[in-house]
Protein backbone atom coordinates (compact mmCIF):
# COMPACT_ATOMS: atom_id res chain seq x y z
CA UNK A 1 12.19 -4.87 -27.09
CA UNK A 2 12.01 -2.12 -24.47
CA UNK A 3 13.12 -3.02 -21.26
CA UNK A 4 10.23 -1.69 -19.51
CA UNK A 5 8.09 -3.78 -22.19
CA UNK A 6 9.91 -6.72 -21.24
CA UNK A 7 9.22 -6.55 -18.06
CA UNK A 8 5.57 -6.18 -18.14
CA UNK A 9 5.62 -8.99 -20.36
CA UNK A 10 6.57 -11.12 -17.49
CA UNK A 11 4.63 -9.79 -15.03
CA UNK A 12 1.55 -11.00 -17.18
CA UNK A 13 3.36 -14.43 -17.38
CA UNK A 14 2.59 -15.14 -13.43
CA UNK A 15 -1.04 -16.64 -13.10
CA UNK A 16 -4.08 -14.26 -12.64
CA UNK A 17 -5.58 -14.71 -8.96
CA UNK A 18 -9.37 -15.93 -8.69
CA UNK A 19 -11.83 -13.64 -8.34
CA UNK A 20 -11.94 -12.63 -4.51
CA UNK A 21 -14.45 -10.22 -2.66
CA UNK A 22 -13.18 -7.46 -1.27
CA UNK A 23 -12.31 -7.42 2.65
CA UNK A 24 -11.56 -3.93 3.65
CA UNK A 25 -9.04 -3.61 6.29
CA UNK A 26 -10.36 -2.76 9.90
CA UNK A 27 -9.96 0.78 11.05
CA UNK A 28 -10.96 0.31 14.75
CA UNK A 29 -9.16 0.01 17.77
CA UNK A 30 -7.34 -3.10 18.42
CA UNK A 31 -6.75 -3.81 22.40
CA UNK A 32 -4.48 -5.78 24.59
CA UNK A 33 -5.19 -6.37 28.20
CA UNK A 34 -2.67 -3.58 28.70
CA UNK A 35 -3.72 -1.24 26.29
CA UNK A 36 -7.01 -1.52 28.10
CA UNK A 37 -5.47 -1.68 31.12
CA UNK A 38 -3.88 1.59 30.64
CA UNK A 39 -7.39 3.72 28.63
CA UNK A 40 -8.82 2.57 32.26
CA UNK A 41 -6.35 4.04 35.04
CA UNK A 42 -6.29 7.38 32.76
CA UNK A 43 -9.99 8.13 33.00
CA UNK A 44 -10.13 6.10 36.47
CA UNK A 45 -7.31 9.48 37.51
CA UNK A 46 -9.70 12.18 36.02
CA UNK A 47 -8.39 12.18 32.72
CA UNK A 48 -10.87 12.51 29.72
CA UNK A 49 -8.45 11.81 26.78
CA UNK A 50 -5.34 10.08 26.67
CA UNK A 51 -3.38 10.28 23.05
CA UNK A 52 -1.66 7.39 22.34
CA UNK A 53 -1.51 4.26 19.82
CA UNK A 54 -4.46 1.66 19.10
CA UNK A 55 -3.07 0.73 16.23
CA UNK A 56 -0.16 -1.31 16.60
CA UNK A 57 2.24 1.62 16.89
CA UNK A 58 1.24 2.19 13.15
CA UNK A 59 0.01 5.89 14.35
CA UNK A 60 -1.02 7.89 17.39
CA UNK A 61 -4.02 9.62 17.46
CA UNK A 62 -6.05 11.38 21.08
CA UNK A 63 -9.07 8.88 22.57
CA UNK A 64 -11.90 10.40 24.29
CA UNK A 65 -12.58 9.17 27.60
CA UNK A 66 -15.60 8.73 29.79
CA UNK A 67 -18.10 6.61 32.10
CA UNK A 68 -19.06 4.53 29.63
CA UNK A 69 -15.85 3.93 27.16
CA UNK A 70 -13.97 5.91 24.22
CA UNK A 71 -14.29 7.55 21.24
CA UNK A 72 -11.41 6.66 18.41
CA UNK A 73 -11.13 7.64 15.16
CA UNK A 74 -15.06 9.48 15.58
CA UNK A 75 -16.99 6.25 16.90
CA UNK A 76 -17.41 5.24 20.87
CA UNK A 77 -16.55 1.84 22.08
CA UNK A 78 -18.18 0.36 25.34
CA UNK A 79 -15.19 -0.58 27.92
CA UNK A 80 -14.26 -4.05 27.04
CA UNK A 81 -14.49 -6.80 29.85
CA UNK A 82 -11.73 -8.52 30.46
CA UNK A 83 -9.38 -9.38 28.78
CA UNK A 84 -6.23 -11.96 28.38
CA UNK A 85 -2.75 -12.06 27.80
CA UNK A 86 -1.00 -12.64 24.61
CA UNK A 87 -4.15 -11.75 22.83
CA UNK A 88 -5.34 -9.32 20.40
CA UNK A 89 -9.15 -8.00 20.75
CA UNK A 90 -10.97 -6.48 17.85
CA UNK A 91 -14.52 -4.59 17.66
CA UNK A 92 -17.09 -6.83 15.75
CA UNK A 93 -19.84 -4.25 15.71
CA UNK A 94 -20.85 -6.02 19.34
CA UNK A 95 -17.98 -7.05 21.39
CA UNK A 96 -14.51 -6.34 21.60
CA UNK A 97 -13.58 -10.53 20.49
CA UNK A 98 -10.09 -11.89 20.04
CA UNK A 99 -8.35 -12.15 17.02
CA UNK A 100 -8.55 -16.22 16.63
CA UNK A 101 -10.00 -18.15 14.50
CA UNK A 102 -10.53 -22.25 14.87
CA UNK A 103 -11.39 -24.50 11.66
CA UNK A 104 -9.19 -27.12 12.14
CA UNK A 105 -6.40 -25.63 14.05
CA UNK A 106 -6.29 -22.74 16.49
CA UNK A 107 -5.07 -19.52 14.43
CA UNK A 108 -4.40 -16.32 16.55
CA UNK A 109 -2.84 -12.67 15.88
CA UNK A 110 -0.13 -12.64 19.13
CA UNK A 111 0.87 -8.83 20.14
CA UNK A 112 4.73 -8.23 20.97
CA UNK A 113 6.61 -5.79 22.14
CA UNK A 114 7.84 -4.13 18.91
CA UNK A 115 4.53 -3.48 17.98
CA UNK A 116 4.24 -5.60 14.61
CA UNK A 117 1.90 -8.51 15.81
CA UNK A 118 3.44 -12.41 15.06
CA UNK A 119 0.76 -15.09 14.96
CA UNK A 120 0.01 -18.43 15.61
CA UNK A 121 -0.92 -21.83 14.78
CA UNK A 122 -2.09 -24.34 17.00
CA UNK A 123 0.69 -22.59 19.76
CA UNK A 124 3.61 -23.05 17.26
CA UNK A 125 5.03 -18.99 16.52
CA UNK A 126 5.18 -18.43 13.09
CA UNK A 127 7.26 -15.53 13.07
CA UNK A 128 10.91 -14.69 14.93
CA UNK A 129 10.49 -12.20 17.64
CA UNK A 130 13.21 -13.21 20.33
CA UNK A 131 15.39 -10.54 18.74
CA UNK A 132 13.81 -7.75 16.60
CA UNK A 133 10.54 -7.14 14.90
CA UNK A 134 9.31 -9.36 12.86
CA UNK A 135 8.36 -6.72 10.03
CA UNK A 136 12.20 -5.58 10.63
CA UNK A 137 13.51 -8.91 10.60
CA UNK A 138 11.45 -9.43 7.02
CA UNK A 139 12.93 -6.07 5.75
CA UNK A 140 16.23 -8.16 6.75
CA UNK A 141 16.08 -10.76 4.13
CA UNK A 142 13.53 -9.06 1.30
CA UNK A 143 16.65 -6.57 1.10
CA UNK A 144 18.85 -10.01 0.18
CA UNK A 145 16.88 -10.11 -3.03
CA UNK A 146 16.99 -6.67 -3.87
CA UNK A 147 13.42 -6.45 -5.29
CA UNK A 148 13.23 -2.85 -6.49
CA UNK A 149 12.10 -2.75 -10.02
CA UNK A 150 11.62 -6.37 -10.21
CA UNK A 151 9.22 -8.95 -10.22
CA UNK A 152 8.56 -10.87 -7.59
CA UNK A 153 7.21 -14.15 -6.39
CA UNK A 154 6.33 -14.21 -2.25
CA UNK A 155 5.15 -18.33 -1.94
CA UNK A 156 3.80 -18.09 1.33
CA UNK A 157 2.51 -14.60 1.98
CA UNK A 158 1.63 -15.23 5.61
CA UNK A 159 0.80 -11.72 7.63
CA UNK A 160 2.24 -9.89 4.07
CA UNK A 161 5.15 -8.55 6.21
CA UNK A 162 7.63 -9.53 3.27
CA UNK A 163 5.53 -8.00 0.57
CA UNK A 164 5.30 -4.78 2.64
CA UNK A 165 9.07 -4.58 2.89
CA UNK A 166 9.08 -5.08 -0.77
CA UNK A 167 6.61 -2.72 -1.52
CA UNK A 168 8.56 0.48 0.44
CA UNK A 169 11.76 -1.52 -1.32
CA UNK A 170 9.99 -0.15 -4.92
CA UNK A 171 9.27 -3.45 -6.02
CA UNK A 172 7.62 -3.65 -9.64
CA UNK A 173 5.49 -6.28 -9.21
CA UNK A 174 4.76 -8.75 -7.03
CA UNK A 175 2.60 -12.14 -6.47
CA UNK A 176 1.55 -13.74 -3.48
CA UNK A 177 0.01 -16.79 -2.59
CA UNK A 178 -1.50 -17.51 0.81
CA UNK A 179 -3.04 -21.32 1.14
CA UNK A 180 -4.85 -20.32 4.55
CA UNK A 181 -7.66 -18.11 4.43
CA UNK A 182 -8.12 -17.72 8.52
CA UNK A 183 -4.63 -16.23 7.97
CA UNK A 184 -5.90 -14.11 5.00
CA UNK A 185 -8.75 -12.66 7.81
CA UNK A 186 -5.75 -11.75 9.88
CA UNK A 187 -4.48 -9.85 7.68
CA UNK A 188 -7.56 -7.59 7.42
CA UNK A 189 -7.14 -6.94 10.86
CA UNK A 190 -3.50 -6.31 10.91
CA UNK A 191 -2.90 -2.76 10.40
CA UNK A 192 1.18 -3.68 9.82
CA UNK A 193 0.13 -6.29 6.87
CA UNK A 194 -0.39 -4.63 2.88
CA UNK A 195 -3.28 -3.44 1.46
CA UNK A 196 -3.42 -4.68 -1.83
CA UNK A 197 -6.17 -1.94 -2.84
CA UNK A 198 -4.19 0.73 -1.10
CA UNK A 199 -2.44 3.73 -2.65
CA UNK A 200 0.83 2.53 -1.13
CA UNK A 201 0.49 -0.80 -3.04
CA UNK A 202 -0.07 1.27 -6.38
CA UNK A 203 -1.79 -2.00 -7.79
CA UNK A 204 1.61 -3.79 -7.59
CA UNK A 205 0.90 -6.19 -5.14
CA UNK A 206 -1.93 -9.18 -6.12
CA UNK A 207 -2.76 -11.51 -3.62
CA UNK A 208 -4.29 -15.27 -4.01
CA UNK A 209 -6.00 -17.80 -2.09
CA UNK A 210 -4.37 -20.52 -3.17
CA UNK A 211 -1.54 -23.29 -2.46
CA UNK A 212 1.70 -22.25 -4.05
CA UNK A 213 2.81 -26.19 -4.28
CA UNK A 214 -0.37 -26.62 -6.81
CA UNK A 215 0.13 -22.95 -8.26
CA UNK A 216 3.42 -22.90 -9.14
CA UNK A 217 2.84 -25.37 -12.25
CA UNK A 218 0.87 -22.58 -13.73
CA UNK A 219 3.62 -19.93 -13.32
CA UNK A 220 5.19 -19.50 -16.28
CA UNK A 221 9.69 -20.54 -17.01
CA UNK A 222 11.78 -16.89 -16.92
CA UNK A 223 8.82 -14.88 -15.84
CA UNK A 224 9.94 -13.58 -12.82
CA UNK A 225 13.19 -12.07 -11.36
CA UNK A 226 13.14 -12.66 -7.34
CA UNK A 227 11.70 -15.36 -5.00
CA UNK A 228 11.05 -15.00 -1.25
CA UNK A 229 9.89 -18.48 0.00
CA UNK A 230 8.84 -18.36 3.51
CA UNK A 231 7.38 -21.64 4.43
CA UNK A 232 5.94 -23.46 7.32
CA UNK A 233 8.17 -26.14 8.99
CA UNK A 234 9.33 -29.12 7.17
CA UNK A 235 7.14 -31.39 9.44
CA UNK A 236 4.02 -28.92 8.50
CA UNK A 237 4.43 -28.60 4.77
CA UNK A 238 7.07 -30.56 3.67
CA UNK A 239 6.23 -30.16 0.09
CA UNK A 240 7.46 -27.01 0.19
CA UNK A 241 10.85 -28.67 0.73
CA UNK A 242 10.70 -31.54 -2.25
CA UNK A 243 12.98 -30.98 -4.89
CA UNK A 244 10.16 -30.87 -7.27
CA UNK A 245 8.88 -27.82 -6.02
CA UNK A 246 12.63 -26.28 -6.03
CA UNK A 247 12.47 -27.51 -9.79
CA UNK A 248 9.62 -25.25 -9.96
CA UNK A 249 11.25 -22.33 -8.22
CA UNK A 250 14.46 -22.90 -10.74
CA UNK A 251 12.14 -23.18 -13.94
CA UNK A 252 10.08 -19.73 -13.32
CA UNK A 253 13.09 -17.80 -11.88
CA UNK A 254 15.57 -16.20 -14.51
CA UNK A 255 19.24 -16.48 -14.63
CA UNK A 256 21.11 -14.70 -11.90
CA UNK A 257 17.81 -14.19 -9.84
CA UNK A 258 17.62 -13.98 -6.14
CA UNK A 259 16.10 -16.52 -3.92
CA UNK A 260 15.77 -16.63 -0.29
CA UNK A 261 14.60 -19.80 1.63
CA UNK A 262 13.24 -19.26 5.09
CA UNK A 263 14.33 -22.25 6.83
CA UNK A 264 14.91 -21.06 11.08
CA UNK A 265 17.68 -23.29 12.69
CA UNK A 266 15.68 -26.26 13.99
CA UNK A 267 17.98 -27.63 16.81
CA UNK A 268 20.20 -31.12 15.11
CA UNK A 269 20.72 -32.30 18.31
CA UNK A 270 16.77 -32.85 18.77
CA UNK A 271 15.65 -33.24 15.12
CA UNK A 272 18.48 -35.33 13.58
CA UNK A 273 18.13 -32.96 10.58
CA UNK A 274 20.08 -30.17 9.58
CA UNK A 275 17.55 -28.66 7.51
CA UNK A 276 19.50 -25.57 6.36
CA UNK A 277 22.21 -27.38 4.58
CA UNK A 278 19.51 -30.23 3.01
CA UNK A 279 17.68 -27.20 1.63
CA UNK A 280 21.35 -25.36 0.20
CA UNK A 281 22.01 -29.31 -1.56
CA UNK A 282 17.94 -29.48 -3.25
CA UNK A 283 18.70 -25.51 -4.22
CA UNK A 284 21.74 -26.21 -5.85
CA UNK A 285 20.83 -29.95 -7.86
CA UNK A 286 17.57 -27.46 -8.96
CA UNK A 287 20.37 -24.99 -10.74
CA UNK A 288 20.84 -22.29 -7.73
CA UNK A 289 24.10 -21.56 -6.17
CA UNK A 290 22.88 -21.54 -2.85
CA UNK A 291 24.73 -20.20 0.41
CA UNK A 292 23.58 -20.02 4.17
CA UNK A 293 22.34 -16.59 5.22
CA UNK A 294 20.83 -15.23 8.17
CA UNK A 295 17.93 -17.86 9.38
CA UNK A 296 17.82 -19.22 5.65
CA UNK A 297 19.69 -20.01 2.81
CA UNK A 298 19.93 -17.77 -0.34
CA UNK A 299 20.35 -18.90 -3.83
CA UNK A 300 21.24 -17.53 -7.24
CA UNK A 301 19.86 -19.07 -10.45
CA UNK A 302 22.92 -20.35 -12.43
């Protein structure tokens, strides 16, 4: 058989997503307190348009300025009140409101300096940012697996920042599952995470509602080539950490395919764990060869 048959073969192996409605992503302005801060002291000095980013740093484009707000992207916006730190503010066809949601824990889309937003759950930062962006720090490891013309399993798509590196990496195909769906609203309003209708995506990139620790039974053995498994904490979710769920990853994964395990570096000295090298031992009793790399460990089906 073909190779390019092959591979589409496996593709349609991986388990089709449930019917979802469609959530366009937002194209308005998103504001920070200095963002704001800054529209403000332009017109406040005579100016009526300032040219700058309210996007993320995704694009600039020029804002109209006057007594009563802005124009961007051909609609005016009322001057927001005022806002907070650390927070991300969104039009809602009323108010400029912060990107949070709360339905059992506190989820919130956190600005930082690189521009690429990290987020939040109940305080605890899901994403690194100390050092680099956190889309550049996912480019990082998606470039460990070396997903171009593969296919691809992303097990916890989070803010999509790994499927987006994957995507400009000429990935073939690739599935992602996302258990949360405040963080699948985020999303919508993150202009840094995928589209999956988007040209850019090319219909490559299918995204589920659902919990990867349930959904992985229904993936099928050999059908895909690379795995990017970026998981909450150990204390959050740690059956994303059993070794029947790395039996899983081992099972669906083909010989000589890439894995890479988010793990962080949790400190030993306060946790009594080293989680890192527990992870490289389950990897490797699954059937990986596993090795410690950046924040993570990555492995490579035997």
């Amino acid at each position: 058989m073909p190779g390019s048959a092959a591979r589409r073969l496996r593709y349609h192996a991986l388990p089709e997503p449930p019917t979802l409605p469609a959530v366009p992503h937002y194209s308005g302005p998103l504001l920070t307190r200095d963002s704001a801060d800054t529209l403000r002291r332009a017109h406040d000095k005579g100016a009526t348009e300032w040219q700058g980013s309210l996007d993320l740093g995704r694009g600039e484009a020029a804002v109209q300025l006057d007594a009563e707000g802005f124009t961007f992207r051909s609609q005016h916006y009322p001057w927001p009140g005022k806002l907070k730190d650390r927070t991300l503010y969104y039009w809602d066809g009323e108010e400029f409101c912060s990107i949070s949601r709360f339905s059992g824990s506190l989820i919130k889309l956190v600005p930082t300096e690189w521009g690429a937003p990290t987020f939040e759950i109940d305080g605890i930062k899901m994403l690194p940012t100390s050092k680099l962006s956190p889309f550049e720090d996912a480019r990082r490891k998606v470039e460990l697996v070396a997903p171009a013309g593969k296919s691809l399993l992303d097990t916890c798509g989070g803010l999509g920042y790994f499927a987006a590196c994957a995507l400009e990496a000429g990935v073939g195909q690739i599935r992602s599952f996302e258990k949360n769906a405040d963080v699948m609203w985020l999303r919508t309003l993150n202009p840094w995470s995928p589209d999956p209708d988007s040209a850019a995506a090319g219909g490559r990139l299918h995204f589920s509602h659902g919990d990867v620790s349930q959904q992985i039974e229904q993936v099928a053995s050999n059908s895909v080539d690379a795995i990017l498994h970026d998981p909450p904490r150990f204390g959050i979710a740690g059956e994303l950490y059993s070794q029947v769920f790395y039996d899983h990853l081992a099972r669906v994964i083909r010989k000589g395919g890439r894995l890479f395990h988010y793990t962080g570096a949790p400190n030993r000295l306060t946790s009594g764990r080293d989680v890192p090298r527990e992870v490289a031992k389950r990897l490797e009793k699954a059937g990986f060869k596993a090795e410690l790399a950046l924040d993570g460990v990555l492995a490579v089906k035997r």
